[in-house]
C-alpha atoms as a PDB file:
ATOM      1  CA  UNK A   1     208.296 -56.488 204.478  1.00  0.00           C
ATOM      2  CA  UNK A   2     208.360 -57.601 201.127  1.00  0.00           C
ATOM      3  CA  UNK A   3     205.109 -56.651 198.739  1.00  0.00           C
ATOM      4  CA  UNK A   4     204.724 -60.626 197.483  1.00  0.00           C
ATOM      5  CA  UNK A   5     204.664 -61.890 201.299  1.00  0.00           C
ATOM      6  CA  UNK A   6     201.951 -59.221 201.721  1.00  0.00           C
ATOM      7  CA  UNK A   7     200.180 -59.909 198.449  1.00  0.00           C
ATOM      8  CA  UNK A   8     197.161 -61.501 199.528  1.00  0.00           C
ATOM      9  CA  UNK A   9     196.354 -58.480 202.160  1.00  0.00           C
ATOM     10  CA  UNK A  10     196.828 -56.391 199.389  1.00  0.00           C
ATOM     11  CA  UNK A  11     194.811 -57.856 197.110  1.00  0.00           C
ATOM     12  CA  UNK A  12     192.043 -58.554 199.670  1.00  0.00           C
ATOM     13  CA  UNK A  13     192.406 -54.799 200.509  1.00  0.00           C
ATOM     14  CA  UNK A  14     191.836 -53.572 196.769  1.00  0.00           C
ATOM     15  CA  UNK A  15     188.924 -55.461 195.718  1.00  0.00           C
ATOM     16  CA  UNK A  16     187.088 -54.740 198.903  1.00  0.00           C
ATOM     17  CA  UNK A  17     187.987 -50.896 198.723  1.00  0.00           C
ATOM     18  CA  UNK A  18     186.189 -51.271 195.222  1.00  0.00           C
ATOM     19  CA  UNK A  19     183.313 -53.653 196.434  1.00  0.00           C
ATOM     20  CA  UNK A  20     182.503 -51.292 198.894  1.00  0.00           C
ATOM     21  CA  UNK A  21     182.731 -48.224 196.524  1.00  0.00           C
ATOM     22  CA  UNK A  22     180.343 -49.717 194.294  1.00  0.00           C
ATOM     23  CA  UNK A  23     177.927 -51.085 197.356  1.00  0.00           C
ATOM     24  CA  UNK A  24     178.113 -47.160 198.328  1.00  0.00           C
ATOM     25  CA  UNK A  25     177.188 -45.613 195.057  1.00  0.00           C
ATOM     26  CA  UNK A  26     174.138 -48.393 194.374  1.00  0.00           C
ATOM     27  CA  UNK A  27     173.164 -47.999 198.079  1.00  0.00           C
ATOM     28  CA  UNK A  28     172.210 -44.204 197.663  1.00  0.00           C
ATOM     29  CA  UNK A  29     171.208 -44.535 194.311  1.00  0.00           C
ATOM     30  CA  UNK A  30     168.451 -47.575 194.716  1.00  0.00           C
ATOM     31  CA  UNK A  31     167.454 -46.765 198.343  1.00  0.00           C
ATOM     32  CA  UNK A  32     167.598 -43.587 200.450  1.00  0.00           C
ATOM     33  CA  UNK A  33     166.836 -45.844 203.675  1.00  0.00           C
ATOM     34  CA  UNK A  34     170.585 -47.281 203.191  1.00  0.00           C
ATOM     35  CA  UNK A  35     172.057 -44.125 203.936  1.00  0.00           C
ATOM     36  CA  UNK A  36     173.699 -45.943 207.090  1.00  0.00           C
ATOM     37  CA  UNK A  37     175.216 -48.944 204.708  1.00  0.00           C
ATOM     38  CA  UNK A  38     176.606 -46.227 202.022  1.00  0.00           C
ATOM     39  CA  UNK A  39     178.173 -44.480 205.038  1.00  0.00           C
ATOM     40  CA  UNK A  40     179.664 -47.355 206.508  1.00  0.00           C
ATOM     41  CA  UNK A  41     180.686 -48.409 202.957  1.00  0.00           C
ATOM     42  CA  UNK A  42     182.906 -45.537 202.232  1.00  0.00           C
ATOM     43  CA  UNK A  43     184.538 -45.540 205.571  1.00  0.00           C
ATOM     44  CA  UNK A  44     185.344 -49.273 204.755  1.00  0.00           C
ATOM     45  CA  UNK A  45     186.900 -48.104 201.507  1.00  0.00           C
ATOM     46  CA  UNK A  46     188.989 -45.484 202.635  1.00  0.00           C
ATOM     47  CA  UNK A  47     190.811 -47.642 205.350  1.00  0.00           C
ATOM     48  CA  UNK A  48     191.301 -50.627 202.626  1.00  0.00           C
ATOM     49  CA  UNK A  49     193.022 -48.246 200.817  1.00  0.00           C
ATOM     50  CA  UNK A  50     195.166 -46.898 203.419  1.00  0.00           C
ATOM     51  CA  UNK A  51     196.238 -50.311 204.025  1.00  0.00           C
ATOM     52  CA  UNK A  52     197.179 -50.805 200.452  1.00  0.00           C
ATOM     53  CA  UNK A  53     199.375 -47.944 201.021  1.00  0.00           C
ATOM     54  CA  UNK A  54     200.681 -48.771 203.998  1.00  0.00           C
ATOM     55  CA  UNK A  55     201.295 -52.502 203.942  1.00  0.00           C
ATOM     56  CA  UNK A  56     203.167 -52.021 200.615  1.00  0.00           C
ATOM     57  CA  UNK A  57     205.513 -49.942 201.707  1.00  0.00           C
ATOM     58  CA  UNK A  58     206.263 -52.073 204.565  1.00  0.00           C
ATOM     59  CA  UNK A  59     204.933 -49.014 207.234  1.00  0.00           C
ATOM     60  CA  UNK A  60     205.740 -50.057 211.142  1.00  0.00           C
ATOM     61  CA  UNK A  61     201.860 -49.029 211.251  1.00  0.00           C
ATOM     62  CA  UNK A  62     200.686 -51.421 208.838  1.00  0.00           C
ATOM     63  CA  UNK A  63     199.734 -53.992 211.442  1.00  0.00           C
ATOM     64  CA  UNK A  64     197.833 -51.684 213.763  1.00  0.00           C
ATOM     65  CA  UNK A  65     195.752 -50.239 210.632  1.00  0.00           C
ATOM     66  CA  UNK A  66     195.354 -53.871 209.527  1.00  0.00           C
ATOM     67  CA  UNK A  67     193.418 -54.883 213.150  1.00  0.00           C
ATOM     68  CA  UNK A  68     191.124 -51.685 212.530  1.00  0.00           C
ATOM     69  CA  UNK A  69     190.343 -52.404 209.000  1.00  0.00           C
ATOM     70  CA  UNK A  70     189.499 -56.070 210.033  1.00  0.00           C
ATOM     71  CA  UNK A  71     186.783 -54.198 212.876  1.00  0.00           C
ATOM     72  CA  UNK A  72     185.535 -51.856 210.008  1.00  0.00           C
ATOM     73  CA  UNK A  73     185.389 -54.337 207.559  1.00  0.00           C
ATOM     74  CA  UNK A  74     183.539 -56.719 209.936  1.00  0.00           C
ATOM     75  CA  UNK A  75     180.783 -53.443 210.933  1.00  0.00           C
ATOM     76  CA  UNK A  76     180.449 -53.561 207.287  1.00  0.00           C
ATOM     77  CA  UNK A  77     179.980 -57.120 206.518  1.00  0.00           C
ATOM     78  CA  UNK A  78     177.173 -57.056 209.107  1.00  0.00           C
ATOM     79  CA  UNK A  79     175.558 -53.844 207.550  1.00  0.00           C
ATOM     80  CA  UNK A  80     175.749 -55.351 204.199  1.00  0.00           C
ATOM     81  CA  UNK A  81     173.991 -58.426 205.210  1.00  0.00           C
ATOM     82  CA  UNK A  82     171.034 -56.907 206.301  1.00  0.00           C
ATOM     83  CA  UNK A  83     170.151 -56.346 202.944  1.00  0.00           C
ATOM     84  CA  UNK A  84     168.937 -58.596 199.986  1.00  0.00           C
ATOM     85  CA  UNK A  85     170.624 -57.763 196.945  1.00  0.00           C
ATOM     86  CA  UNK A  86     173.815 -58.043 195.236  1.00  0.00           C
ATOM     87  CA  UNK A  87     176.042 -55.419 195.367  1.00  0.00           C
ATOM     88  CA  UNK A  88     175.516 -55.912 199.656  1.00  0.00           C
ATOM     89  CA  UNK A  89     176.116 -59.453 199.298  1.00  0.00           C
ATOM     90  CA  UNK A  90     179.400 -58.968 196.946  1.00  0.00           C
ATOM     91  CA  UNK A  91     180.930 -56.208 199.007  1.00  0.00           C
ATOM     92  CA  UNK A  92     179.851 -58.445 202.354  1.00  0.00           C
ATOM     93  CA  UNK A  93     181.993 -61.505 201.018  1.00  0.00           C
ATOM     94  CA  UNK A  94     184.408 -59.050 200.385  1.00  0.00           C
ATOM     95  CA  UNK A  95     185.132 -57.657 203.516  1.00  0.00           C
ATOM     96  CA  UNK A  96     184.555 -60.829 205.335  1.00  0.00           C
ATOM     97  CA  UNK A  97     187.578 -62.498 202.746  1.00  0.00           C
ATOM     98  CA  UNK A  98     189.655 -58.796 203.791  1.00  0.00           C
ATOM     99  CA  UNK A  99     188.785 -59.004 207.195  1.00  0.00           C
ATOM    100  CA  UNK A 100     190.543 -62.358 207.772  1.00  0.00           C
ATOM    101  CA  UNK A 101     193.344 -61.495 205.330  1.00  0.00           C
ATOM    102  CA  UNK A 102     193.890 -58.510 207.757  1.00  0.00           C
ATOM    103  CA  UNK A 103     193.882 -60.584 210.576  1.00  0.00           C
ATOM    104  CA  UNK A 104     196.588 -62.522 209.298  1.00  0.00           C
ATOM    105  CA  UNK A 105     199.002 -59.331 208.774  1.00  0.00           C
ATOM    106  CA  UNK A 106     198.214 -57.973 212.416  1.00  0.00           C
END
């Protein structure tokens, strides 16, 4: 698989794996009680950016990993929306947007 007919996965992948960095940090440091969101955060980030690694370099795995980082990022869209501020509600658009991008590579 070429990297441009996988661009917008990878792109989708990247700026959620950072959303949902950021969402993690600002979770523990504004709010102990989001302990559950931070976690759920970092897992998110660490399978976006296995993606990135495997969908651009064309892996046979790439659309299995793609399906579960759709599930995760899902789980962490919902998390994310339980709360009212911004960093949830960026890194929630995010992995809705990577979610679907997923989807599309599975």
């Amino acid at each position: 698989m070429a990297v441009t007919a996988n661009q917008a996965c990878l792109d989708a992948c990247a700026e959620c794996q950072a959303a949902c960095e950021a969402c993690a940090y600002n979770c523990c440091v504004n709010d102990a009680k989001m302990a559950d969101c931070a976690r759920l955060c970092l897992d998110c980030a660490a399978i976006c950016a296995a993606c990135v690694t495997l969908v651009s370099r064309g892996s046979r795995w790439a659309a299995q990993l793609c399906q579960l980082c759709a599930e995760i990022c899902d789980a962490c869209a919902a998390e994310c929306d339980k709360y009212d501020n911004d960093h949830c509600r960026a890194c929630a658009a995010s992995c809705r947007r990577c979610a679907q991008e997923c989807r599309a590579m599975a």
